[in-house]
Protein backbone atom coordinates (compact mmCIF):
# COMPACT_ATOMS: atom_id res chain seq x y z
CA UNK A 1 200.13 1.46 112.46
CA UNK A 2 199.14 4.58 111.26
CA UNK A 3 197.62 7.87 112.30
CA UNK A 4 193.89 6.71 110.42
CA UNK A 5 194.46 2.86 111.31
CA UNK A 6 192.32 3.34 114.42
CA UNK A 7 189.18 5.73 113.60
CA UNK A 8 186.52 6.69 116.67
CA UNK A 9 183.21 5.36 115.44
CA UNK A 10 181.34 7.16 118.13
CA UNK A 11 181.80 10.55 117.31
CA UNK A 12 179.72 13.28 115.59
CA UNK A 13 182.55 14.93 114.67
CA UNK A 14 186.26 14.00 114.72
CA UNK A 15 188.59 11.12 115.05
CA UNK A 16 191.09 9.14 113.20
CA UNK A 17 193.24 7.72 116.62
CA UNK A 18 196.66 6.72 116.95
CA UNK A 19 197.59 3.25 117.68
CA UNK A 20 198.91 4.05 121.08
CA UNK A 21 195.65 5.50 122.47
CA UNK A 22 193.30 2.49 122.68
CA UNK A 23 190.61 4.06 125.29
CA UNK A 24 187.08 5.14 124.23
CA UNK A 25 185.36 7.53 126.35
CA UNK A 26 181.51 7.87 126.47
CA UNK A 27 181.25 11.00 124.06
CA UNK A 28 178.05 12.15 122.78
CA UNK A 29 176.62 15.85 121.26
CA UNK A 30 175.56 16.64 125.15
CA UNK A 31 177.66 16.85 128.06
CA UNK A 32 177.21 14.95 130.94
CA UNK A 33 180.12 16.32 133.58
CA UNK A 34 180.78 20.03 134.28
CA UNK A 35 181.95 22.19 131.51
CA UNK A 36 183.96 25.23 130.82
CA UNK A 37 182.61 28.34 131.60
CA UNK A 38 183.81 29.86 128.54
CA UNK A 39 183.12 26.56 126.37
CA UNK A 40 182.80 27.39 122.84
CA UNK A 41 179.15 28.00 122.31
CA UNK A 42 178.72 26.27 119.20
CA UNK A 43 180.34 23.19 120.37
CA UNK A 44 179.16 20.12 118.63
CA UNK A 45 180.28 16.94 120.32
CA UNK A 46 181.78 16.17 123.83
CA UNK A 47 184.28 13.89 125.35
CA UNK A 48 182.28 12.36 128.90
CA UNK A 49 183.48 11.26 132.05
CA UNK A 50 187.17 12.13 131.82
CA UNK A 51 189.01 10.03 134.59
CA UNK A 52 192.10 10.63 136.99
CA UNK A 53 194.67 9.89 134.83
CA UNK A 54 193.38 11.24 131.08
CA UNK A 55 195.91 13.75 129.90
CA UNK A 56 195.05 16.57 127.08
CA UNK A 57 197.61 14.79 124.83
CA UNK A 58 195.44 11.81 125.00
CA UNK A 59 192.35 13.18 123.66
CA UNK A 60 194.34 15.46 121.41
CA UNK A 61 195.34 12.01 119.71
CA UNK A 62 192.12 10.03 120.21
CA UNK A 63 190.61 12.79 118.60
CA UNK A 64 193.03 13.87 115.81
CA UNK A 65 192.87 17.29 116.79
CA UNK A 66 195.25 19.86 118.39
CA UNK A 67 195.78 21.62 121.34
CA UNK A 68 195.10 25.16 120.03
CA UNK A 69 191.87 23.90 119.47
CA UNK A 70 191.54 22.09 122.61
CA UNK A 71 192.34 24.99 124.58
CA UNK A 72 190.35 27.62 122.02
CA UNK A 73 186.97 25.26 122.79
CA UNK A 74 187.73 24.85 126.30
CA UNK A 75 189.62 28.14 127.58
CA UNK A 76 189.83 27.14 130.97
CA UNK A 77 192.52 24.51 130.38
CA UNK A 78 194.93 26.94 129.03
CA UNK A 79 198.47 25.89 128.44
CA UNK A 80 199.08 24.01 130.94
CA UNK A 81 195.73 21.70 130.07
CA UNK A 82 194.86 19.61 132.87
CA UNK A 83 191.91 17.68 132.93
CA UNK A 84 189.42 17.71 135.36
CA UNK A 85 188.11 14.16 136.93
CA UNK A 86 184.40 13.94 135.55
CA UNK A 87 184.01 16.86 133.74
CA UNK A 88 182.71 16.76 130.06
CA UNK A 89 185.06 18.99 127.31
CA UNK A 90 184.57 19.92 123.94
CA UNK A 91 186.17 18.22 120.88
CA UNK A 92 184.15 19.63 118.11
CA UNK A 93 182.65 22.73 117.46
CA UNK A 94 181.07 23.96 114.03
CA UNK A 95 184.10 26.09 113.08
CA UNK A 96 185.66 23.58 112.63
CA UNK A 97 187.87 23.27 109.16
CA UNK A 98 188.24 19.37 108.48
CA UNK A 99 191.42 17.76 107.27
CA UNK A 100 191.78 17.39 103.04
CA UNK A 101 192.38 14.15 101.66
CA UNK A 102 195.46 14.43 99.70
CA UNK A 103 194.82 15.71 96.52
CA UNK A 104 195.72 12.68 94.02
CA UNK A 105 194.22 10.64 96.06
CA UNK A 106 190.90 12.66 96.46
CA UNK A 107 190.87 12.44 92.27
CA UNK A 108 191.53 9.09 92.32
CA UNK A 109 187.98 8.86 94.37
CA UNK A 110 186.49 10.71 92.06
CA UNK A 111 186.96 8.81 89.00
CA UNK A 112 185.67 5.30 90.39
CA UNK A 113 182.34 6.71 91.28
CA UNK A 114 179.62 7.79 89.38
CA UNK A 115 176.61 10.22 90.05
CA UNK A 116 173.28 9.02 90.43
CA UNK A 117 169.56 11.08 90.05
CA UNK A 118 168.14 12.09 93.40
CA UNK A 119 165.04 10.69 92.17
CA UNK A 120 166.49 7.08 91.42
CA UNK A 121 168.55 6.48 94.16
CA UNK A 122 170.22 3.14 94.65
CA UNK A 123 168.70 0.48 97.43
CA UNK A 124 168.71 0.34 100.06
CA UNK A 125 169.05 3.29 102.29
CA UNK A 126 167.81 4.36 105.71
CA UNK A 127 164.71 6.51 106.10
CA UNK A 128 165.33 10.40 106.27
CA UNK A 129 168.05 10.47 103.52
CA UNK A 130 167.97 14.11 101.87
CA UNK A 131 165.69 14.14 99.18
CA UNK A 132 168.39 16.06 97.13
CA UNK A 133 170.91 13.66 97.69
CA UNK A 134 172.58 12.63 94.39
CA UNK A 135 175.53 11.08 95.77
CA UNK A 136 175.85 7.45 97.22
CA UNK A 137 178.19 5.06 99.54
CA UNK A 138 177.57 1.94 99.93
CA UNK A 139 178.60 1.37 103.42
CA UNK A 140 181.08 -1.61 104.16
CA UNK A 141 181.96 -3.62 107.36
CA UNK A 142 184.27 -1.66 109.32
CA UNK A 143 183.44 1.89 108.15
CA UNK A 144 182.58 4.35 110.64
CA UNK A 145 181.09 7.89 109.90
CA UNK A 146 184.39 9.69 110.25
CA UNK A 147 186.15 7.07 108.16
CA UNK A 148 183.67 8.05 105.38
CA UNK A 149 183.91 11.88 105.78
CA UNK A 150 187.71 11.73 106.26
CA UNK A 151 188.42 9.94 103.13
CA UNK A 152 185.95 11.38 100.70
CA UNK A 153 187.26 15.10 102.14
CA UNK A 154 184.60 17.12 100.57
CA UNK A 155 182.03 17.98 102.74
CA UNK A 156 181.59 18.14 106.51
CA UNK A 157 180.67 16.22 109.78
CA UNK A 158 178.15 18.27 109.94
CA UNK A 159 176.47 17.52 106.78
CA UNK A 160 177.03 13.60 106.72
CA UNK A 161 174.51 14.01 109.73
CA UNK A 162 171.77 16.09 107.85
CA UNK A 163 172.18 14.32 105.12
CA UNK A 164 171.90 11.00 107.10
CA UNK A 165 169.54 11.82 110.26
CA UNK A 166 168.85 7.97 110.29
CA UNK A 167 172.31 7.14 111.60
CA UNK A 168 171.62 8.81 114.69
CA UNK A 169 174.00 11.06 116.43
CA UNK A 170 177.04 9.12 117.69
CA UNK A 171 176.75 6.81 114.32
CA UNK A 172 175.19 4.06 116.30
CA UNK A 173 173.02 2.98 113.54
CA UNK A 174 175.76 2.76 110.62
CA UNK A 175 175.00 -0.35 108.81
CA UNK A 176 176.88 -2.09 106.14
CA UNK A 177 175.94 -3.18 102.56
CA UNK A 178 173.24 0.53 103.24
CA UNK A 179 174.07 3.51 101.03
CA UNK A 180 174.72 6.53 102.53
CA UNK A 181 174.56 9.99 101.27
CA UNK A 182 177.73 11.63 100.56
CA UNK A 183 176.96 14.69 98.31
CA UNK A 184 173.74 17.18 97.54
CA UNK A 185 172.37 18.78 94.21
CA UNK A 186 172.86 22.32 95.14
CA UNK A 187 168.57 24.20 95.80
CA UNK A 188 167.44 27.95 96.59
CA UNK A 189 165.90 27.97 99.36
CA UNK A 190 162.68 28.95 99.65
CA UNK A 191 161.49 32.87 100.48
CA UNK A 192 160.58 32.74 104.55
CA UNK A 193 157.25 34.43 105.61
CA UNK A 194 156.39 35.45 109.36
CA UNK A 195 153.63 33.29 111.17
CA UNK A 196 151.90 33.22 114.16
CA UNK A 197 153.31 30.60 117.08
CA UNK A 198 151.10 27.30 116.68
CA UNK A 199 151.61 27.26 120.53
CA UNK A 200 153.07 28.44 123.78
CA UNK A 201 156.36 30.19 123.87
CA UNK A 202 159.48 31.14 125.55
CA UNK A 203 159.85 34.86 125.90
CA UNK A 204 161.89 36.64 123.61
CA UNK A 205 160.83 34.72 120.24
CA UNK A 206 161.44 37.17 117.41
CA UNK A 207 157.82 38.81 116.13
CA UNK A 208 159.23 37.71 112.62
CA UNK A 209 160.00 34.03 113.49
CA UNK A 210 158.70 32.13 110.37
CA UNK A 211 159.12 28.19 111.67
CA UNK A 212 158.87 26.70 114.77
CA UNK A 213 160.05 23.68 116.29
CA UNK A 214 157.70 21.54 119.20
CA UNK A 215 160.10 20.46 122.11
CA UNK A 216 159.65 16.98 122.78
CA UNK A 217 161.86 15.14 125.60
CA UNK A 218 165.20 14.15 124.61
CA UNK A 219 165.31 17.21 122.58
CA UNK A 220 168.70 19.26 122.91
CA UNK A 221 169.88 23.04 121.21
CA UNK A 222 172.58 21.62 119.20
CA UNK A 223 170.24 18.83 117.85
CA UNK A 224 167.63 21.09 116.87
CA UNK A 225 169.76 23.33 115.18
CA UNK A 226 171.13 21.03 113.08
CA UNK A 227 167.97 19.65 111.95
CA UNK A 228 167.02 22.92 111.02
CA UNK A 229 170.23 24.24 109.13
CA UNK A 230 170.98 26.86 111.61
CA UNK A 231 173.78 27.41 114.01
CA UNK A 232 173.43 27.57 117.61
CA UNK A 233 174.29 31.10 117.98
CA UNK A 234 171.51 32.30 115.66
CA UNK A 235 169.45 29.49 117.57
CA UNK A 236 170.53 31.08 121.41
CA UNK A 237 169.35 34.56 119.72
CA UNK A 238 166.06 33.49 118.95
CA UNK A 239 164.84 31.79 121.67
CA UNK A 240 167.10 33.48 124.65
CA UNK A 241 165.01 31.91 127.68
CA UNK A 242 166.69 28.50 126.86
CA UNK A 243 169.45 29.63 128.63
CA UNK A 244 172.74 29.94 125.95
CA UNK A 245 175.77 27.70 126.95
CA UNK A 246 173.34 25.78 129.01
CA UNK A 247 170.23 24.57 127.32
CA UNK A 248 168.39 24.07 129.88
CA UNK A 249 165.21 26.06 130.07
CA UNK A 250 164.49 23.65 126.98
CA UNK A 251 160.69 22.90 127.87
CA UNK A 252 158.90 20.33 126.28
CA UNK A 253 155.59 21.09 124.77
CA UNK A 254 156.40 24.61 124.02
CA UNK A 255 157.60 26.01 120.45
CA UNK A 256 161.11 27.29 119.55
CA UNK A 257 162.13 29.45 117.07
CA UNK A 258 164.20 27.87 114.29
CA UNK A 259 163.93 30.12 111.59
CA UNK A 260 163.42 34.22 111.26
CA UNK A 261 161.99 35.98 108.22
CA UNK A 262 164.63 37.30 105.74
CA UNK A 263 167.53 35.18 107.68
CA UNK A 264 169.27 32.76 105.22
CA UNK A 265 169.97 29.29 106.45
CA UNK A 266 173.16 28.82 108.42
CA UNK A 267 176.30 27.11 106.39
CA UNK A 268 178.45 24.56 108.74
CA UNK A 269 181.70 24.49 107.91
CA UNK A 270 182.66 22.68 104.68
CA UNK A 271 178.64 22.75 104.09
CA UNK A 272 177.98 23.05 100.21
CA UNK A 273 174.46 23.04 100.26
CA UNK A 274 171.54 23.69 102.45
CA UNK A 275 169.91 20.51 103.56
CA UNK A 276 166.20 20.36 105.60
CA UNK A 277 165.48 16.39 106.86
CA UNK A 278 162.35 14.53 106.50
CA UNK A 279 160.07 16.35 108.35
CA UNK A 280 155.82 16.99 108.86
CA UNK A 281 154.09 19.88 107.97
CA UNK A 282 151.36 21.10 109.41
CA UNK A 283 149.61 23.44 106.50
CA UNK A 284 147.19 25.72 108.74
CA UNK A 285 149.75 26.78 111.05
CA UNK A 286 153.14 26.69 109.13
CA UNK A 287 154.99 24.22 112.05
CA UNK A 288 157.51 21.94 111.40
CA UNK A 289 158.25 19.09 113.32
CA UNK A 290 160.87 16.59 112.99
CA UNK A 291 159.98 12.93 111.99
CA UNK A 292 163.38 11.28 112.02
CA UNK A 293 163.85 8.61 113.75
CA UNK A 294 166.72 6.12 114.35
CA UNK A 295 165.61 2.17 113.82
CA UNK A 296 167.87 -0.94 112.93
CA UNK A 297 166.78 -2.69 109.98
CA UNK A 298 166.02 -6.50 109.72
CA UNK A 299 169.21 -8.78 110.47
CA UNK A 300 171.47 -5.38 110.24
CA UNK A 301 174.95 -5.20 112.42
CA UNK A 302 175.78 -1.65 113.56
CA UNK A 303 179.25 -0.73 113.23
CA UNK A 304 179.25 0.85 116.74
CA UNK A 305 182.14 0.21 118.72
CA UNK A 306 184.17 -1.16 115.87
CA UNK A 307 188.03 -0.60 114.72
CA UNK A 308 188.28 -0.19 111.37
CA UNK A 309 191.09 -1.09 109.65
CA UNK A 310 191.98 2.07 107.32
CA UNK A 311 189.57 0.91 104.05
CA UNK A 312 189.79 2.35 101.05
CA UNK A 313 187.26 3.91 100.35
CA UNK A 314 186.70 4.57 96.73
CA UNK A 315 183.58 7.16 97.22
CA UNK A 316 181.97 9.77 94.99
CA UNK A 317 178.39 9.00 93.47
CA UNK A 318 177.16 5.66 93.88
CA UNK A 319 180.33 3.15 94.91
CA UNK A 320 179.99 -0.70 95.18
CA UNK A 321 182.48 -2.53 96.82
């Protein structure tokens, strides 16, 4: 069995899995478990609950990833990487460079597919899709999100997810015979203007923050940055009382920062585009609050949890099986 026979489904951001490691560990885009004190601050996506006998080799397998990064996203496990029992590390952070299909293969995609007009896309899809979308995969039984990313090999973990809000964060709500977006018509973005804060404030928001962002509970930094197309650095800068590393002076009811006047939205690794989600607008006081949410549709099966078996996945534009 191969190196991509067994792919994670549950992760926002890496996994084919060898054959020989068969355990799935809660992950999820927070930590639950102590971290690193030097954890890479723009860490994505977390391996929970670690147990006695986890090794660093394991994950580095689960995960298809290697133990320079291990060690560069979690410094504190330095060469001699020993896990510690119940402690949350960091698998994915967003400079990360993913893996390139092989290249006659990645052609071979290419020509089965054909593009379709953002305004005409094919049916159905989940709510939230990007309205610039003009690229389509129709999911299949068995796929999970990585399977997707990791064989098309054009565009990043990080954009499947903004392209795709409705799939929710650990792919949960994946659901086959749904198309999917897998590629963007390229847009300028729009010229940024200071506003006033529609609301209370943490202190140290930027005088020339342009958008704000209404914490509700569940919220969490990484999320929000993502739905806004910025990285969690330039997010932590904005709105330093949140606490960087930590998140947790994240109040609900008051208004982050999640864009700055003259600041150009934030390009995730492999990102070829700039994508916003669905979101509300409220004209008189220039906020913008998110209005994605995750729901199963009628007599749907989510592919959480699955094994795939390696499919071939034939995807560029809009891709029946």
């Amino acid at each position: 069995m191969g190196l991509t026979s067994i792919l994670i489904v549950q992760i926002l951001f890496l996994g084919a899995a060898n054959s020989a490691v068969v355990k799935r560990w809660p992950s999820s885009i927070s930590p639950t478990g102590q971290t690193d004190a030097s954890v890479a601050k723009t860490c994505g996506y977390w391996v929970n609950d670690v147990a006695k006998n986890d090794q660093c080799a394991d994950l580095e397998e689960y995960f298809d990833i290697s133990r320079e990064e291990l060690v560069n996203w979690n410094p504190s496990l330095k060469e001699n990487c020993r896990l510690q029992t119940g402690h949350s590390y960091c698998v994915a952070a967003s400079d990360l460079t993913m893996r390139s299909a092989d290249s006659a293969e990645e052609v071979s995609r290419m020509d089965m597919a054909t593009v379709a007009e953002p305004a005409d896309p094919p049916s159905p899809t989940q709510g939230g899709l990007a309205a610039n979308c003009n690229a389509f995969y129709r999911v299949k039984k068995g796929d999970s999100c990585w399977s997707i990313i990791n064989n098309f090999g054009n565009f990043s973990i990080y954009d499947f997810y903004r392209w795709n809000p409705s799939v929710g964060h650990s792919c949960e709500a994946l659901y086959p015979d749904y198309y999917v977006c897998i590629g963007v018509q390229e847009e300028e973005p729009p010229v940024p203007t200071p506003t006033n804060p529609p609301g209370p404030v943490l202190s140290g928001t930027p005088a020339n923050c342009n958008k704000y962002h209404k914490v509700v509970p569940g919220d969490n930094c990484w999320a929000i940055a993502i739905q806004y197309g910025i990285s969690l650095d330039q997010f932590y800068s904005w709105n330093p009382a949140v606490k960087p590393t930590s998140c947790q002076s994240l109040l609900p009811d008051y208004y982050v920062c999640v864009g700055v006047a003259g600041i150009p939205p934030y390009h995730h690794a492999d990102a070829t585009t700039d994508i916003t989600s669905d979101t509300t607008t409220n004209t008189t006081t220039n906020t913008t609050t998110a209005a994605v949410s995750v729901s199963r549709p009628a007599n749907a099966t989510s592919n959480s949890f699955q094994t795939p078996q390696s499919p071939a996945l034939g995807i560029t534009g809009v891709h029946d099986s």
